[in-house]
Protein backbone atom coordinates (compact mmCIF):
# COMPACT_ATOMS: atom_id res chain seq x y z
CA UNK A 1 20.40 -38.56 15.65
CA UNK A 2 20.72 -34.86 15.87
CA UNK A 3 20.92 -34.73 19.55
CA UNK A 4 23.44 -37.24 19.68
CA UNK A 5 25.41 -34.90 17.29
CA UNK A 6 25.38 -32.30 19.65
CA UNK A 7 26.29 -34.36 22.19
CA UNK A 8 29.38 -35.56 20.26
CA UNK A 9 30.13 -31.67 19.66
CA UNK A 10 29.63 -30.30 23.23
CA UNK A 11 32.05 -33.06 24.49
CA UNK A 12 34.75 -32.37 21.32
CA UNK A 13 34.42 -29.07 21.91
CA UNK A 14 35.27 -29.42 25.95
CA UNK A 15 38.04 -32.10 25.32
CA UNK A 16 39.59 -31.56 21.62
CA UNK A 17 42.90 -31.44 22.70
CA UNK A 18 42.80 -35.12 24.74
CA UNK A 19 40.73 -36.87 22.22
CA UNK A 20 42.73 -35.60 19.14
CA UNK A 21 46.18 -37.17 20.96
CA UNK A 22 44.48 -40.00 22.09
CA UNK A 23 43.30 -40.64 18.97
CA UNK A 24 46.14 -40.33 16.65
CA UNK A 25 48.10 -42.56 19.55
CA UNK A 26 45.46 -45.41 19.48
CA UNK A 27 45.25 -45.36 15.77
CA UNK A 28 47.62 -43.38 14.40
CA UNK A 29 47.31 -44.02 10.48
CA UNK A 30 44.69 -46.65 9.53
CA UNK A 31 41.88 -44.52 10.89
CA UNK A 32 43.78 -40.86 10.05
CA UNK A 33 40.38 -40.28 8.14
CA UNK A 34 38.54 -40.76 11.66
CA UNK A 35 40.53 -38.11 13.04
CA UNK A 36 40.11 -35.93 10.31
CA UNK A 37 36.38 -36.18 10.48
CA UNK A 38 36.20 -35.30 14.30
CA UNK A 39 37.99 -32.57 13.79
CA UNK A 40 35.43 -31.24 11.01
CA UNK A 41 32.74 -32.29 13.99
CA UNK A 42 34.72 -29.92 16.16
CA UNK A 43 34.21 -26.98 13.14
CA UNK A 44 30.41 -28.49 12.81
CA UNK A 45 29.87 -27.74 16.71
CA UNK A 46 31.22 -24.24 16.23
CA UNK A 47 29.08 -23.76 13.63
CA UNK A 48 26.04 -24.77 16.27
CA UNK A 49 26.86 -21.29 17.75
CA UNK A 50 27.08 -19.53 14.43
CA UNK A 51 24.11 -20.68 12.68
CA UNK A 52 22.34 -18.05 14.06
CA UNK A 53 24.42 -15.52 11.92
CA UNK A 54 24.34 -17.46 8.51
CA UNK A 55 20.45 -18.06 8.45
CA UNK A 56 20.61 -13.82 9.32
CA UNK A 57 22.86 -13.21 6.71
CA UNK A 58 20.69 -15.18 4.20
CA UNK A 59 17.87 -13.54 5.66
CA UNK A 60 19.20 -10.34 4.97
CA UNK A 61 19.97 -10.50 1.46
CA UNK A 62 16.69 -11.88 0.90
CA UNK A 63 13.14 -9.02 -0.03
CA UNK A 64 10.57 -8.84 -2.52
CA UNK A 65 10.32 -7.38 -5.68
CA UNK A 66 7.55 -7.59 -7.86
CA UNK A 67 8.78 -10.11 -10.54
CA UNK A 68 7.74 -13.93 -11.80
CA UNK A 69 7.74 -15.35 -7.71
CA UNK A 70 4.48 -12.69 -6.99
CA UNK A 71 2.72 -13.11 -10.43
CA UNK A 72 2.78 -16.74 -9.91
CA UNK A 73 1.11 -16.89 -6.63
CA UNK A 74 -0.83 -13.63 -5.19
CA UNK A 75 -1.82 -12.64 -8.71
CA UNK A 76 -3.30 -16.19 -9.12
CA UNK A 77 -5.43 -15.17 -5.34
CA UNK A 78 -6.39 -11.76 -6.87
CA UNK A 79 -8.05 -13.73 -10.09
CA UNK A 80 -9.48 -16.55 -8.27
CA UNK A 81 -11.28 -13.17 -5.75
CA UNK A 82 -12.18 -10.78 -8.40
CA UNK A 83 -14.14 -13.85 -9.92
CA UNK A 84 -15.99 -14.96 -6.63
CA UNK A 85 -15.99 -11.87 -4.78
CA UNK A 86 -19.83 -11.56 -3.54
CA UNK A 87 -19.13 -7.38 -3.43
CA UNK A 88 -18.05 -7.70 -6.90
CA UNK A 89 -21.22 -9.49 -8.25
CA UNK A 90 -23.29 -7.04 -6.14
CA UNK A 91 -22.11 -4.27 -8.05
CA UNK A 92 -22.10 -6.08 -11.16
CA UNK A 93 -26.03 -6.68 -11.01
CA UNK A 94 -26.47 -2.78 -10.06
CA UNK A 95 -25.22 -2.58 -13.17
CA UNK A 96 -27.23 -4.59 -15.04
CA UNK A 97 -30.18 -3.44 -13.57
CA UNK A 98 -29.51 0.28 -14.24
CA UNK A 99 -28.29 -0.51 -18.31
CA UNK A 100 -31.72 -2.82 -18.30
CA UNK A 101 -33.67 0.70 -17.72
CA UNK A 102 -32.71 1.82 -21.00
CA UNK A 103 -35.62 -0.54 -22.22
CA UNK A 104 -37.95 0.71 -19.41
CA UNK A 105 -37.91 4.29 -20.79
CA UNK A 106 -38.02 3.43 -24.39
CA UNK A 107 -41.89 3.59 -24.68
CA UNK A 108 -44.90 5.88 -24.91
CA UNK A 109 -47.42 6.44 -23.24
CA UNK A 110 -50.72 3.82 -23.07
CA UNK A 111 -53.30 3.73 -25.60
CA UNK A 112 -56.08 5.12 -24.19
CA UNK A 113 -59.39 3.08 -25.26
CA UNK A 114 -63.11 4.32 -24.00
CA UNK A 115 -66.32 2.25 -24.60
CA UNK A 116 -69.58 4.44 -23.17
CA UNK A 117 -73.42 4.04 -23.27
CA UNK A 118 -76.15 6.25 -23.30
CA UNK A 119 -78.53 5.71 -20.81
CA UNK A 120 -80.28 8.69 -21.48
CA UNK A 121 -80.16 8.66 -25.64
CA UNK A 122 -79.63 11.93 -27.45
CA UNK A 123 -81.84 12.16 -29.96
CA UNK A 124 -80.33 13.75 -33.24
CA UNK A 125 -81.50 14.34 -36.84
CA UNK A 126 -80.19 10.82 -38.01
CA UNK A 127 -80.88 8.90 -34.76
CA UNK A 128 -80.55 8.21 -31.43
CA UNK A 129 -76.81 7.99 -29.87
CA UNK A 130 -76.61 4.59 -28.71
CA UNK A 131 -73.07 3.72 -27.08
CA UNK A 132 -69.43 5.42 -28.41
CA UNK A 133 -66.22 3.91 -28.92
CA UNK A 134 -62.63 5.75 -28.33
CA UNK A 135 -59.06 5.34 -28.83
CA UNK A 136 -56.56 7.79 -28.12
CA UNK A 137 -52.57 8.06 -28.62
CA UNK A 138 -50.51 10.62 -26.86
CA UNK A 139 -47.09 11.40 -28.04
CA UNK A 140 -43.76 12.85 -26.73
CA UNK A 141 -42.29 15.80 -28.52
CA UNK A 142 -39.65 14.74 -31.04
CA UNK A 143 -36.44 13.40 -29.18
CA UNK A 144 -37.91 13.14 -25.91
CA UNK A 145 -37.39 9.50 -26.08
CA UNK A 146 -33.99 9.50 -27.26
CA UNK A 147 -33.20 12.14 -24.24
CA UNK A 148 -34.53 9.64 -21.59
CA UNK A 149 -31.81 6.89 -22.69
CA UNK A 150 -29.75 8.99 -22.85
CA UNK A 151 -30.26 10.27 -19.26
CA UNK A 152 -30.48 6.18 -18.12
CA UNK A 153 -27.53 5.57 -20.08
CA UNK A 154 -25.76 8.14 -18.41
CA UNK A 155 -26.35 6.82 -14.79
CA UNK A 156 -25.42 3.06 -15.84
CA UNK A 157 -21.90 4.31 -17.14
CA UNK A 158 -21.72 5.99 -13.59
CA UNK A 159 -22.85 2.63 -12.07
CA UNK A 160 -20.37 0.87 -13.85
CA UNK A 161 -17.66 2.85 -12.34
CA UNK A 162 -18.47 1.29 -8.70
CA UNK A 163 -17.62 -2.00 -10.34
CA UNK A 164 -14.02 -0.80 -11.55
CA UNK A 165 -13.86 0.58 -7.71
CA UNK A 166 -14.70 -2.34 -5.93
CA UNK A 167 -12.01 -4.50 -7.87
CA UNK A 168 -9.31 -1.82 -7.58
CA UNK A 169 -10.09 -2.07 -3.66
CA UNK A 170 -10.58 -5.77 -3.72
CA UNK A 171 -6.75 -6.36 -4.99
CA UNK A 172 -5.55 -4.24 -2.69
CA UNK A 173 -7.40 -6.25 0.02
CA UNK A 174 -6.41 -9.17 -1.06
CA UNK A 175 -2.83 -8.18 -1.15
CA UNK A 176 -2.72 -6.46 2.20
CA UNK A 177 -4.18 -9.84 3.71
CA UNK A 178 -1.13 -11.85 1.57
CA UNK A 179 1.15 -9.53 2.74
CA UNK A 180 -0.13 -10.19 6.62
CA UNK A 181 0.25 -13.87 6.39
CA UNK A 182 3.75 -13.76 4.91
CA UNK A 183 4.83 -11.30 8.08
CA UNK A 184 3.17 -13.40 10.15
CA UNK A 185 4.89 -17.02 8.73
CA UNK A 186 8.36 -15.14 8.55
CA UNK A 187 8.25 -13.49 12.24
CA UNK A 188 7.34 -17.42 13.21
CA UNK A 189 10.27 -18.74 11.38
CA UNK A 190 12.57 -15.93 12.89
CA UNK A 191 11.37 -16.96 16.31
CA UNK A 192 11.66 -20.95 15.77
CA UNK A 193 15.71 -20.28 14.87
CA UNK A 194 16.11 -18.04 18.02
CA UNK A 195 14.33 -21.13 19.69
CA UNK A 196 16.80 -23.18 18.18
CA UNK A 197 19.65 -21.20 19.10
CA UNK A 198 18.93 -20.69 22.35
CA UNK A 199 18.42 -24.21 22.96
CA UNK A 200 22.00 -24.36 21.70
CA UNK A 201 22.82 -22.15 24.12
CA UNK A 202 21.37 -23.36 26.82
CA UNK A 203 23.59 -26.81 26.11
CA UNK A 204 26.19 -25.13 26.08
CA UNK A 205 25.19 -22.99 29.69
CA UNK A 206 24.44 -26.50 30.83
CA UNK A 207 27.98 -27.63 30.34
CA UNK A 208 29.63 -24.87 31.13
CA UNK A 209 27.69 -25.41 34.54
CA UNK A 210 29.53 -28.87 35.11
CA UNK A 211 32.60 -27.28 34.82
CA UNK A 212 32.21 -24.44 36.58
CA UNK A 213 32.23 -22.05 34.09
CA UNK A 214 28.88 -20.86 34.56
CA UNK A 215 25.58 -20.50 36.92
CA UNK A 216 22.53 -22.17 37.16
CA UNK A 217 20.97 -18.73 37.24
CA UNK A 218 22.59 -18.45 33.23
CA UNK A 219 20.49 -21.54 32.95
CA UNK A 220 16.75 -20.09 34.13
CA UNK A 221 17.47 -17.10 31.70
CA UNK A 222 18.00 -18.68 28.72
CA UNK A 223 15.05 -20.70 29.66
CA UNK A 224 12.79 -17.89 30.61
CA UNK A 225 13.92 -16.20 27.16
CA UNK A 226 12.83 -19.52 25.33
CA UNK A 227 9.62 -19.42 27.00
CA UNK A 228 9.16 -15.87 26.11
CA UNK A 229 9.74 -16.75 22.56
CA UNK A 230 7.39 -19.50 22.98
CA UNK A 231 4.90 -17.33 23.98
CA UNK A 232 5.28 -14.94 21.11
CA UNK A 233 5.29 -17.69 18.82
CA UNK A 234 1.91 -19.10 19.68
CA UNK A 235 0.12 -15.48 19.64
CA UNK A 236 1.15 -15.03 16.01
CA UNK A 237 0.25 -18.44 15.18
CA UNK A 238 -3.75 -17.42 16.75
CA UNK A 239 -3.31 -14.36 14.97
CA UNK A 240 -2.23 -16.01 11.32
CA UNK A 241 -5.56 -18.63 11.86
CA UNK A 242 -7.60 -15.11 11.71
CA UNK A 243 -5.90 -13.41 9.08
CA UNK A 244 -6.46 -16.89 6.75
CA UNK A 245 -10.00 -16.85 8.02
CA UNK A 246 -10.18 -12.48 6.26
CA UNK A 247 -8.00 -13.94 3.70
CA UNK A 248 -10.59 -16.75 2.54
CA UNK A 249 -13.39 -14.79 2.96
CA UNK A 250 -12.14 -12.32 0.37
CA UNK A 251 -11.63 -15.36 -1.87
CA UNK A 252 -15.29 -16.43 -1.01
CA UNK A 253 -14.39 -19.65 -0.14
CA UNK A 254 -16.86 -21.80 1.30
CA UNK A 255 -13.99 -24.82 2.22
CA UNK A 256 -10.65 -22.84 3.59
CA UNK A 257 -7.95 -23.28 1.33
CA UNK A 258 -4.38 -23.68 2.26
CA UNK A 259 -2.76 -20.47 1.40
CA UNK A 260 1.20 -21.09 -0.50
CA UNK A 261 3.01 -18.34 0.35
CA UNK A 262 6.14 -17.44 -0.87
CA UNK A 263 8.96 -18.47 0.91
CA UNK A 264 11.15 -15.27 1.01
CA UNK A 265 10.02 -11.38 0.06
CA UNK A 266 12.63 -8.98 -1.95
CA UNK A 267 12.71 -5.54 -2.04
CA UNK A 268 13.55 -3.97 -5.01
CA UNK A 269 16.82 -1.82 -5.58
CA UNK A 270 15.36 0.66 -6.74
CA UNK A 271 11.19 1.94 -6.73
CA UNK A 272 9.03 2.11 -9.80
CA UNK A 273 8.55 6.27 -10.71
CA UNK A 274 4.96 7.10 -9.71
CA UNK A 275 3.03 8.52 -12.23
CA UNK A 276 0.91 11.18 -10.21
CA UNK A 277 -1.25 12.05 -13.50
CA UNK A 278 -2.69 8.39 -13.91
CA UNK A 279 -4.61 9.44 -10.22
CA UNK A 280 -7.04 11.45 -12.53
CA UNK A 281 -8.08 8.45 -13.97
CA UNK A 282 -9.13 6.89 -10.74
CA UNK A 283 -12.89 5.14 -10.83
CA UNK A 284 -13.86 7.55 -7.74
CA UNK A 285 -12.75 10.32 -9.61
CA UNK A 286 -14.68 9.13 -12.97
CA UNK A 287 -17.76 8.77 -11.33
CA UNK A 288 -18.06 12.43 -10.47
CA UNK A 289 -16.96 13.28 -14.05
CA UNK A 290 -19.77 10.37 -15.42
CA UNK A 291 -22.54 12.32 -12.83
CA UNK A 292 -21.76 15.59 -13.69
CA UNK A 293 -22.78 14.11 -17.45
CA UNK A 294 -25.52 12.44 -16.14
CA UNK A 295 -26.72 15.90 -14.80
CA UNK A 296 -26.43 17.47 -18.12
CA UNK A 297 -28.69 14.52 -19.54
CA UNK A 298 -30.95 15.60 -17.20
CA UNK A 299 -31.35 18.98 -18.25
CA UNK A 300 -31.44 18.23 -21.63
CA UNK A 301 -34.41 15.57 -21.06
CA UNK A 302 -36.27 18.65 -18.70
CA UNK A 303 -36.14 20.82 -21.74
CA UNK A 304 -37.48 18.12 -23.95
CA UNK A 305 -40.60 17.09 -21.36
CA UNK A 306 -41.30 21.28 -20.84
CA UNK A 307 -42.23 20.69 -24.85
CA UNK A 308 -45.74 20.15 -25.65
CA UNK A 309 -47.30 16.84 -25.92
CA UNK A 310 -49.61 15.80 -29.22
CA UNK A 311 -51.86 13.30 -29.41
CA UNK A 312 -54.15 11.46 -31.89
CA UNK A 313 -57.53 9.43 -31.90
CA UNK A 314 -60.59 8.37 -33.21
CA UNK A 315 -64.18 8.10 -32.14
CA UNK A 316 -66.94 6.12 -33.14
CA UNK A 317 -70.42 6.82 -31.80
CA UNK A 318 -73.73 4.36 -32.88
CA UNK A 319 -76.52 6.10 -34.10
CA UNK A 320 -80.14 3.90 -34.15
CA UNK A 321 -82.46 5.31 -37.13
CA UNK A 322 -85.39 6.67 -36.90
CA UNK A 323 -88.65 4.45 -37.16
CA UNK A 324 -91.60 6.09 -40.11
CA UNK A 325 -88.92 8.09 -41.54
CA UNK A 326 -86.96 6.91 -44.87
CA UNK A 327 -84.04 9.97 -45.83
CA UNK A 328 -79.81 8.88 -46.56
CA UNK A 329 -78.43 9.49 -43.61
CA UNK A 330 -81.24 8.28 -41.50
CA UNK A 331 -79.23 5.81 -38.82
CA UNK A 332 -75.56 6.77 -40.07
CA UNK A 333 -73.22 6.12 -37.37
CA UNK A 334 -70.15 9.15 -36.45
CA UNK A 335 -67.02 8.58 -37.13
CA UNK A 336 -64.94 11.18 -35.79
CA UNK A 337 -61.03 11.40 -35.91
CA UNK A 338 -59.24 13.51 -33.21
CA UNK A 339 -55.97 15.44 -32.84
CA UNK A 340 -55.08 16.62 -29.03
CA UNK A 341 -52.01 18.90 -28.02
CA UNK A 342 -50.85 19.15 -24.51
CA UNK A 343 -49.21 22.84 -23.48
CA UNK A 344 -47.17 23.13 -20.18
CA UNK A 345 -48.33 27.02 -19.66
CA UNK A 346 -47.42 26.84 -16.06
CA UNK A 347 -43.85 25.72 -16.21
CA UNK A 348 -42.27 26.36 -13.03
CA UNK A 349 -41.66 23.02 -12.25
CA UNK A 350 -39.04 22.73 -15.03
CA UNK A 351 -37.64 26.29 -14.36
CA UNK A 352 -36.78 24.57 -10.77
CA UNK A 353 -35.66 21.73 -11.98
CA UNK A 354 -32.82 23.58 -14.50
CA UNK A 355 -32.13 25.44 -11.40
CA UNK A 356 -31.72 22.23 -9.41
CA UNK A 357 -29.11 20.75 -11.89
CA UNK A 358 -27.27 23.46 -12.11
CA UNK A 359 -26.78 23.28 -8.48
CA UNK A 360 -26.36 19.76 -8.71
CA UNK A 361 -23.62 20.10 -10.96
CA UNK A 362 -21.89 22.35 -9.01
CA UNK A 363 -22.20 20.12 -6.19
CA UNK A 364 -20.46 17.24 -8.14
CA UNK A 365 -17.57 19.52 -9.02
CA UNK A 366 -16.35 20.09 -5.09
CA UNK A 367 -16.92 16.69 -4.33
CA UNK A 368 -14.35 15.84 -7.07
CA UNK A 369 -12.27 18.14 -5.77
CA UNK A 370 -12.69 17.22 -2.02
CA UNK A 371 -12.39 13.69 -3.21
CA UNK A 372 -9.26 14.42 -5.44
CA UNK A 373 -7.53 16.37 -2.66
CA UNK A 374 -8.19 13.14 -0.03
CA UNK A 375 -6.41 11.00 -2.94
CA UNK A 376 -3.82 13.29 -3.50
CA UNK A 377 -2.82 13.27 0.51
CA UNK A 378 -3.15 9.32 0.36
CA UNK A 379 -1.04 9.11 -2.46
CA UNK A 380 1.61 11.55 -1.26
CA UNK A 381 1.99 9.54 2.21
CA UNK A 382 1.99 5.93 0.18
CA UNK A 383 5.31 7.33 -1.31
CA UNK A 384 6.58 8.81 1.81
CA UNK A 385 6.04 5.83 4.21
CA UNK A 386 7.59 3.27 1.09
CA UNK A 387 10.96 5.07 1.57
CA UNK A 388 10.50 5.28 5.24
CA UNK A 389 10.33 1.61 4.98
CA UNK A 390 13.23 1.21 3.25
CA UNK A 391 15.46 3.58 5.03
CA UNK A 392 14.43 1.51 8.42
CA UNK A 393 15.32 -1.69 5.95
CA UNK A 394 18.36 -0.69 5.20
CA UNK A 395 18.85 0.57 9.13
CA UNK A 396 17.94 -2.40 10.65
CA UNK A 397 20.37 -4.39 8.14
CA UNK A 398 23.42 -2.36 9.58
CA UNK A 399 22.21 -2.97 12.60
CA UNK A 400 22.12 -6.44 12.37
CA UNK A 401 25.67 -6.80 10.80
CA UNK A 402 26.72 -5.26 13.41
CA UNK A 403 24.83 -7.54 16.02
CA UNK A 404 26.23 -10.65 14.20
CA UNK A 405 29.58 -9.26 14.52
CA UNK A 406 28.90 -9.14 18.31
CA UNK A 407 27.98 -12.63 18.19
CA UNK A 408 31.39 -13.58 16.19
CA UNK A 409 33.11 -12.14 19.56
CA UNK A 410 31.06 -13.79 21.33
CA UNK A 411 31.90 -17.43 19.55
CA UNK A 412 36.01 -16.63 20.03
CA UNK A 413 35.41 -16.17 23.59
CA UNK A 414 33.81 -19.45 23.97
CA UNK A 415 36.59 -20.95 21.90
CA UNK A 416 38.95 -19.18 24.67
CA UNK A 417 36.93 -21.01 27.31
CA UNK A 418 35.39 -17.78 28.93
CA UNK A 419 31.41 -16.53 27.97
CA UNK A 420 28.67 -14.14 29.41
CA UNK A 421 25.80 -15.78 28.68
CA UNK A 422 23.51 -12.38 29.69
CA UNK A 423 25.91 -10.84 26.89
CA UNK A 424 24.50 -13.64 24.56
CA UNK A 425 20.61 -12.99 25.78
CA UNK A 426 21.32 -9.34 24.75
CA UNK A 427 22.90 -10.13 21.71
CA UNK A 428 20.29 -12.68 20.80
CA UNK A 429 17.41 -10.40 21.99
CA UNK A 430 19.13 -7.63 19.56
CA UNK A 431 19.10 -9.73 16.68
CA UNK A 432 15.48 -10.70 16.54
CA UNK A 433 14.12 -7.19 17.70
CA UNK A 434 16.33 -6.36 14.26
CA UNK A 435 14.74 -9.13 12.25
CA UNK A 436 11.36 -8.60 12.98
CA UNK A 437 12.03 -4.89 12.30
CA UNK A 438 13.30 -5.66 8.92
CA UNK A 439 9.91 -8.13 8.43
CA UNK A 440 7.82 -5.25 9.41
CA UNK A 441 9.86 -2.51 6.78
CA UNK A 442 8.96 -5.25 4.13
CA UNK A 443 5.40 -5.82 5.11
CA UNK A 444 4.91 -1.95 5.06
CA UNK A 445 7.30 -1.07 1.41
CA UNK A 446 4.48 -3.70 -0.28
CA UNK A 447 1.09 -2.54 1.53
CA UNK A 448 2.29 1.33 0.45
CA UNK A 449 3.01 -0.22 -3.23
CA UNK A 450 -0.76 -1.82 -2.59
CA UNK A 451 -1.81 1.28 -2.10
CA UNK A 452 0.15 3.14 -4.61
CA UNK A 453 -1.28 0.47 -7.18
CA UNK A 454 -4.43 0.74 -6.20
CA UNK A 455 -4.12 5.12 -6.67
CA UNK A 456 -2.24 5.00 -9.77
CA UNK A 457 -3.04 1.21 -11.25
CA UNK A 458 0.80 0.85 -11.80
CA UNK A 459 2.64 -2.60 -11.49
C-alpha cells in the first residue's frame, strides 16, 4: 500500500496541473472532495522529500538528561549488576574472610601438658620419683589481645573499601556499556531514514530519467550511496551483538536478556556544579587513609608483643615409699605450682619493625598523593571533555539547520521542475555526517557524567 502511494505521488507530482482540470471537468462537484484529497496527496508527496528534515528537526530537539526516563531503566541494570556481579561477591568474601580473623587472633597460646617417666628412679628421702605430670599456661601482656583485633580490624575496614570500589566502577561500566548500545541503536535508526530517503530519491531520479530530466549515472549514485549506508548499517549492527554480549556479562547473565533502551537521549540545559571536595571521599583514596591506620595498629600491637610474657603451671611428680621404713612423709607425692616470665632482652626485631612502619606509613602517604593527583587530572578532563561535547552538540545542531535549509532549496527546485541530484548526495551525506556527530557529543556528555559520578558520587 505504501508503494502504491508513492506511485500515486510521483505521477501527481509530474502531472498536477492535467489531472486537477481533468478532474474538476469529469466531475466537477459531486466528487469536489476527491479533488480536494489529491491535492493534499500532491502536499503528502512533497512531504516524501521533506521527511528527511522533520524526523532531523525532532531529532534535534531531542537529548538526555538525567530525570524519571534513566532512573526507570539503566538504574534498574545497575541494581540487577551490583547484585549478581561475580567481581562484587569476590570482594565481598575478601571481606568476610579478613573481619572472620578477628576470631582467629582472639586466643592464647596452647596449654602446655607434659606426662614423663623415670626410667632411671631418683631416689629421695620420701621415695623414689616414679613418673611427673605438667601443665603450663603462658600469657600475653595485658592488652596484647585487644591490640591484635584491633590490628585485624583495621585491615578488614581497608578490605571493605575494595568493595565500595568495585561497585563505584561497576556502575560506571554498566553505564558506559548502556550508553554504547543507545549510540549504536540511534546511529542505526539515523542510517535506516537516510535509507529511506534516498530510496525516495532515487524514485524520484528514476522519473526524472523518463523525462529527461536526469541521468542514469544520478541513478548508480544514489544507489552506490544506499549501498554504502547499507554497509555501515550492518557493521554497527555486528558491533551492537558484542557490546550486548559486555553488556550481559556485567549483568552476569547466564540467558542474554533483551536490553530496553530508551528511545531518545536529552541533554540537559544546563550541567550539575561538580563538587571537587566530595573526590576526597573516594574509596581509593580511603583505603590509603584506612592503611595508614592499619599501620599504626601495627605499631601499637609491636609495642605490646616487645612486653614480656608470664606464664603459670603446676607439677605433680609420684613418689613410691620406701619399703622397712615407717616416718610421715614416707611416699608423699610433690606437688609443685609454677610461675614463668618470658623477657625479650634482645629486641631488635621490634626496633626494625617500628622502623619498618614508619616507613610504611610514609609510603602510604605518597601513594595517596600520587593516587589523588591521577584523580584530580581524571576529574579535571571529565569536566573539560562534557563541555567539549556540548559545544560540538550545539555545533553540529547549527550545522544541521543549516543543512536542512539546503534541502528546503533543494525541494523548491524540484517543485520548479529542475534538481542536481549530486547536490542532494552532498546535502544528504552532510546531514548524517551531522547526526551521527550530534549521537557521538551525546554518547560522550553521559560517559564524562559516568565518570564524573563515579569521581565525585554525584547524580
Amino acid at each position: 500500500m505504501g508503494k502504491h502511494n508513492r506511485k500515486i505521488a510521483r505521477f501527481v507530482i509530474l502531472n498536477f496541473s492535467r489531472v486537477n482540470s481533468l478532474l474538476k471537468r469529469l466531475f466537477i462537484f459531486p466528487f469536489l472532495l476527491l479533488t480536494i484529497q489529491i491535492e493534499r496527496m500532491t502536499i503528502l508527496s512533497f512531504s516524501l522529500l521533506t521527511i528527511h528534515l522533520k524526523t532531523v528537526l525532532l531529532s534535534s530537539c531531542l537529548f538526555f538528561t538525567l530525570n524519571a526516563i534513566k532512573s526507570q531503566s539503566l538504574n534498574t541494570f545497575i541494581e540487577e549488576a551490583l547484585g549478581n556481579n561475580p567481581e562484587i561477591q569476590k570482594f565481598e568474601l575478601q571481606y568476610s574472610i579478613a573481619s572472620e580473623k578477628v576470631y582467629e587472633v582472639n586466643t592464647i597460646p596452647n596449654t602446655e601438658f607434659g606426662v614423663g617417666y623415670f626410667v632411671s628412679e631418683p631416689e629421695t628421702r620420701t621415695g623414689a620419683q616414679r613418673f611427673k605430670v605438667s601443665a603450663k599456661q603462658m600469657l600475653p601482656w595485658f592488652g596484647n589481645i585487644t591490640a591484635r583485633e584491633n590490628y585485624v580490624n583495621s585491615l578488614a575496614d581497608a578490605k571493605y573499601e575494595d568493595i565500595a570500589s568495585a561497585k563505584r566502577k561497576l556502575i560506571a561500566s554498566v553505564s558506559e556499556s548502556y550508553y554504547n548500545l543507545y549510540t549504536n541503536k540511534a546511529k542505526q535508526k539515523i542510517i535506516s531514514e537516510n535509507c529511506k530517503l534516498l530510496d525516495t530519491y532515487e524514485k524520484v531520479a528514476l522519473t526524472s530519467v523518463e523525462v529527461g530530466k536526469a541521468s542514469v549515472v544520478d541513478v548508480l549514485r544514489l544507489q552506490m550511496r544506499q549501498n554504502e549506508l547499507l554497509e555501515l548499517k550492518q557493521i554497527l549492527e555486528q558491533q551492537n551483538l558484542g557490546e550486548q554480549t559486555a553488556f550481559n556479562n556485567l549483568l552476569n547473565k547466564e540467558v542474554p536478556i533483551e536490553i530496553d533502551l530508551v528511545d531518545v537521549l536529552f541533554i540537559p540545559s544546563e550541567d550539575f556544579e561538580v563538587t571537587t571536595d566530595n573526590l576526597i571521599l573516594h574509596p581509593e583514596l580511603l583505603k590509603y587513609d584506612k592503611l595508614f591506620q592499619s599501620v599504626a595498629q601495627s605499631e601499637l600491637l609491636n609495642k605490646k608483643e616487645s612486653s614480656p610474657i608470664f606464664g603459670f603451671g603446676i607439677e605433680y611428680v609420684n613418689v613410691e615409699k620406701r619399703p622397712g621404713m615407717d616416718f610421715s612423709d614416707n611416699g608423699k607425692d610433690i606437688l609443685m605450682p609454677m610461675l614463668s616470665i618470658s623477657i625479650p632482652i634482645f629486641n631488635n626485631k621490634h626496633r626494625s619493625q617500628t622502623k619498618q612502619n614508619e616507613l610504611q606509613q610514609q609510603e602510604i602517604v605518597a601513594q595517596k598523593q600520587e593516587r589523588l593527583n591521577a584523580l584530580e587530572t581524571v576529574l579535571a578532563k571529565a569536566i573539560n571533555n562534557r563541555k567539549s561535547a556540548r559545544i560540538r552538540f550545539d555545533t553540529q545542531t547549527k550545522n544541521l539547520k543549516q543543512a536542512n535549509q539546503a534541502e528546503e532549496l533543494l525541494i523548491k527546485k524540484y517543485e520548479t521542475g529542475t534538481i542536481d541530484f549530486m547536490d542532494v548526495l552532498d546535502i544528504q551525506e552532510l546531514q548524517l555526517k551531522f547526526q551521527m556527530a550530534q549521537i557521538e557529543s551525546v554518547k560522550t556528555y553521559y560517559v564524562q557524567t559516568t565518570i564524573i559520578n563515579y569521581l565525585t558520587q554525584q547524580e
